[in-house]
N, C-alpha and C. Protein backbone atom coordinates (compact mmCIF):
# COMPACT_ATOMS: atom_id res chain seq x y z
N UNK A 1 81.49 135.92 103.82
CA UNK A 1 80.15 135.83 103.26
C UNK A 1 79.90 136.87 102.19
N UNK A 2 80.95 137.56 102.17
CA UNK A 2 80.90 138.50 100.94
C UNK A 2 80.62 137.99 99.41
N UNK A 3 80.65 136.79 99.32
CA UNK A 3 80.49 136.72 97.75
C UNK A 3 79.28 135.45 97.77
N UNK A 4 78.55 135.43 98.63
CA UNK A 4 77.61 134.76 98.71
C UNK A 4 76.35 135.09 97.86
N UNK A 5 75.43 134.47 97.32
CA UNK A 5 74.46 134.52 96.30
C UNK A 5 73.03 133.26 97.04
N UNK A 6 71.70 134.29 97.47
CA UNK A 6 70.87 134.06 97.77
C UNK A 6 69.89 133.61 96.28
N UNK A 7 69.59 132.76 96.50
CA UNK A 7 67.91 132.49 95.06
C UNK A 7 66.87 131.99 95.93
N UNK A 8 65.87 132.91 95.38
CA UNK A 8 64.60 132.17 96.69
C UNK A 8 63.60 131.92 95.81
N UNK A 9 62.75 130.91 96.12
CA UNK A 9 62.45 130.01 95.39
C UNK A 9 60.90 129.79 95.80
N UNK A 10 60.97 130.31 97.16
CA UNK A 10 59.59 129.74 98.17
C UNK A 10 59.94 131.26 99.31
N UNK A 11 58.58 131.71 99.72
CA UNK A 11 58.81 133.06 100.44
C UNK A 11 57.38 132.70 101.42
N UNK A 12 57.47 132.90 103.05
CA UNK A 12 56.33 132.44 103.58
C UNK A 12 55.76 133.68 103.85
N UNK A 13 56.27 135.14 103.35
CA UNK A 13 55.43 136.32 103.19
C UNK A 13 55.81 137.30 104.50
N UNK A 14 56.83 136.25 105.51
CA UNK A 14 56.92 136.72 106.66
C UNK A 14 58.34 136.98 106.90
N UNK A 15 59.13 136.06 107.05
CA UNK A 15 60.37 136.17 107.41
C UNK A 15 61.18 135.19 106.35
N UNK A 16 61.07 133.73 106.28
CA UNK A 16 61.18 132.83 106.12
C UNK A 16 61.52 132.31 104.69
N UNK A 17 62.82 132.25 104.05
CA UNK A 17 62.39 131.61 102.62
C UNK A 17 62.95 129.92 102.32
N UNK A 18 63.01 129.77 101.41
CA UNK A 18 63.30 128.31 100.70
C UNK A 18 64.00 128.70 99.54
N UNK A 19 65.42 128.29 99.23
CA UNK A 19 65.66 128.57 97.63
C UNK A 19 67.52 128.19 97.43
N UNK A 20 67.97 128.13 96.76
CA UNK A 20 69.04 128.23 96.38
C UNK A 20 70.67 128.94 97.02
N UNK A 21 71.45 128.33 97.62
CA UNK A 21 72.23 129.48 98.32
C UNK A 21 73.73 128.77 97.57
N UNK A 22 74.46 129.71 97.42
CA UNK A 22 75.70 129.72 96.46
C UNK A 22 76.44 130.25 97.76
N UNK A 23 77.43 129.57 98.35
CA UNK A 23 78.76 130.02 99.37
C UNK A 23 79.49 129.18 99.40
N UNK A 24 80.17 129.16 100.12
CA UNK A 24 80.93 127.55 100.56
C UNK A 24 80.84 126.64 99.81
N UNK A 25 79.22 126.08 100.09
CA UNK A 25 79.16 125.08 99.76
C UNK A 25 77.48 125.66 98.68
N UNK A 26 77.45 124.79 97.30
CA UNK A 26 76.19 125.01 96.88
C UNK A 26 74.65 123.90 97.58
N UNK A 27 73.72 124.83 97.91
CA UNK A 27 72.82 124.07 98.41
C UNK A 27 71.40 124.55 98.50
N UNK A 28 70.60 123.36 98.63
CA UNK A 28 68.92 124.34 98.71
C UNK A 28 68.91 124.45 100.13
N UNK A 29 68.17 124.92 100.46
CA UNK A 29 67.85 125.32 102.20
C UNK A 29 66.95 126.82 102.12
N UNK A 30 66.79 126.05 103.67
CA UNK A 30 66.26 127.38 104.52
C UNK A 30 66.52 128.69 105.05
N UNK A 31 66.55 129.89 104.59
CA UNK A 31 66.96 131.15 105.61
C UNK A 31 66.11 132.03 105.90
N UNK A 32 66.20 133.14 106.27
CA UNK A 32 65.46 133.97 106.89
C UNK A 32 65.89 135.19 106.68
N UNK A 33 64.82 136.21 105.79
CA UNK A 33 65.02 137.06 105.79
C UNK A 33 66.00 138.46 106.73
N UNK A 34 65.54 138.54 108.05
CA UNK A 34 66.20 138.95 109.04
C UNK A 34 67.62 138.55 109.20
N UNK A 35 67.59 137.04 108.84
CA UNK A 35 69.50 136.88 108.99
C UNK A 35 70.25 137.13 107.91
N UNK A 36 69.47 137.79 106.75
CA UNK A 36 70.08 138.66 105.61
C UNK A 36 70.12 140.03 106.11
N UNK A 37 69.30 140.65 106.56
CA UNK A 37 69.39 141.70 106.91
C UNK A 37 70.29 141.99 107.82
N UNK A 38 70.76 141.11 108.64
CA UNK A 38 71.61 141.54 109.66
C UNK A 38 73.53 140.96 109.32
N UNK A 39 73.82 140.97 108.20
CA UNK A 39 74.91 140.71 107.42
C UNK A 39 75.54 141.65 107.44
N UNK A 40 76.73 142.23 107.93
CA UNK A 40 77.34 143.10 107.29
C UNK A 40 78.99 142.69 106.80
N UNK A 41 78.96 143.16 105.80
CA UNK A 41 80.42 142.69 105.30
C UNK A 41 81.62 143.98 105.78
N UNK A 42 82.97 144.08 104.38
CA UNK A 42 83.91 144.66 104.57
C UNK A 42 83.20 146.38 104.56
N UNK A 43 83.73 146.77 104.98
CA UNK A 43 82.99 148.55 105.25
C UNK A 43 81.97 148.74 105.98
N UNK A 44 80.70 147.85 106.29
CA UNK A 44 79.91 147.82 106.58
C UNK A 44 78.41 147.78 105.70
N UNK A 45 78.92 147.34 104.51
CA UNK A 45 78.48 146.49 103.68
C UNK A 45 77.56 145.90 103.90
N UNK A 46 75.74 145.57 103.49
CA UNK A 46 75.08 144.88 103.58
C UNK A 46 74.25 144.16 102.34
N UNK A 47 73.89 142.94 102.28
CA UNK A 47 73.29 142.21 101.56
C UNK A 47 72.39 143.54 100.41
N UNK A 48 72.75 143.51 99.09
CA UNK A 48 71.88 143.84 97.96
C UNK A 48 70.61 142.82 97.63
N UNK A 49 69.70 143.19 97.15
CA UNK A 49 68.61 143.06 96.16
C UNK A 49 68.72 143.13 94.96
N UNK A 50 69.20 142.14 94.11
CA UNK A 50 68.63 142.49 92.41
C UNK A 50 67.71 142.85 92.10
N UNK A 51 67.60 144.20 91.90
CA UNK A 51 66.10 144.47 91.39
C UNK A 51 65.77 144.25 90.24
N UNK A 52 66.95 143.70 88.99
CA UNK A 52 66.57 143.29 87.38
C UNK A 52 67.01 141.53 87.17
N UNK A 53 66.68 141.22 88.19
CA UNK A 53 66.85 139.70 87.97
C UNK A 53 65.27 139.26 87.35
N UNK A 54 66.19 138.48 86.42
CA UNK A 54 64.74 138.08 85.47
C UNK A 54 64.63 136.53 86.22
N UNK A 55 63.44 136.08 87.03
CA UNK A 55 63.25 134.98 87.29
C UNK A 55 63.61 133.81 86.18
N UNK A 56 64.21 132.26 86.45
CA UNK A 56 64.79 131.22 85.68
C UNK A 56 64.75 130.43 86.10
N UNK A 57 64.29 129.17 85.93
CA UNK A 57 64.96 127.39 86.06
C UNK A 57 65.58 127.38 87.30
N UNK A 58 65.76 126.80 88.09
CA UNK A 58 66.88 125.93 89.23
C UNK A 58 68.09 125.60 88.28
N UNK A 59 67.81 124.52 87.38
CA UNK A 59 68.49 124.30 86.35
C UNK A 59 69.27 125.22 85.58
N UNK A 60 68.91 126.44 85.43
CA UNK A 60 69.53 127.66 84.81
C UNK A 60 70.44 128.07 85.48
N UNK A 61 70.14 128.37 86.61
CA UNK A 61 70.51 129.04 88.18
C UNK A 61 72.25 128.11 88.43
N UNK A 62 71.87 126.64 88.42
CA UNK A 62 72.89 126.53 88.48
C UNK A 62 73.57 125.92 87.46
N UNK A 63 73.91 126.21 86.46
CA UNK A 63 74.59 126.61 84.86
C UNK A 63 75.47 127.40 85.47
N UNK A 64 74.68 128.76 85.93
CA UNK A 64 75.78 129.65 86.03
C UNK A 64 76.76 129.52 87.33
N UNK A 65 76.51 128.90 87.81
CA UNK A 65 77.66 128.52 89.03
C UNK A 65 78.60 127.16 88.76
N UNK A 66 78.27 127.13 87.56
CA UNK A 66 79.18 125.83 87.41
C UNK A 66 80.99 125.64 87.66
């Protein structure tokens, strides 16, 4: 799950989002904040935040995963 890429799209303010997920497989869906948080990768590694992501398109979004 290390090279996985979250886009959220819809946020219910609580736990809960809606948006874009790049892994495996590309798809829209449901996750949950908390089951990001509780990710840890190689080292002990956990899920980043872009803090300079300039909001874009769905359409844009996936351009770049082409």
């Amino acid at each position: 799950m290390t090279d996985w890429t979250w886009y959220v799209t819809e946020f219910d303010g609580k736990d809960l989002f809606f948006g874009y997920v790049v892994g495996d497989y590309r798809e829209l869906g449901y996750f949950r904040l908390s089951e990001l948080a509780g990710i840890e990768g190689p080292y002990g590694l956990g899920v980043e935040r872009d803090l300079y992501f300039d909001p874009q398109p769905l359409s844009e979004i996936k351009k770049l995963h082409e």
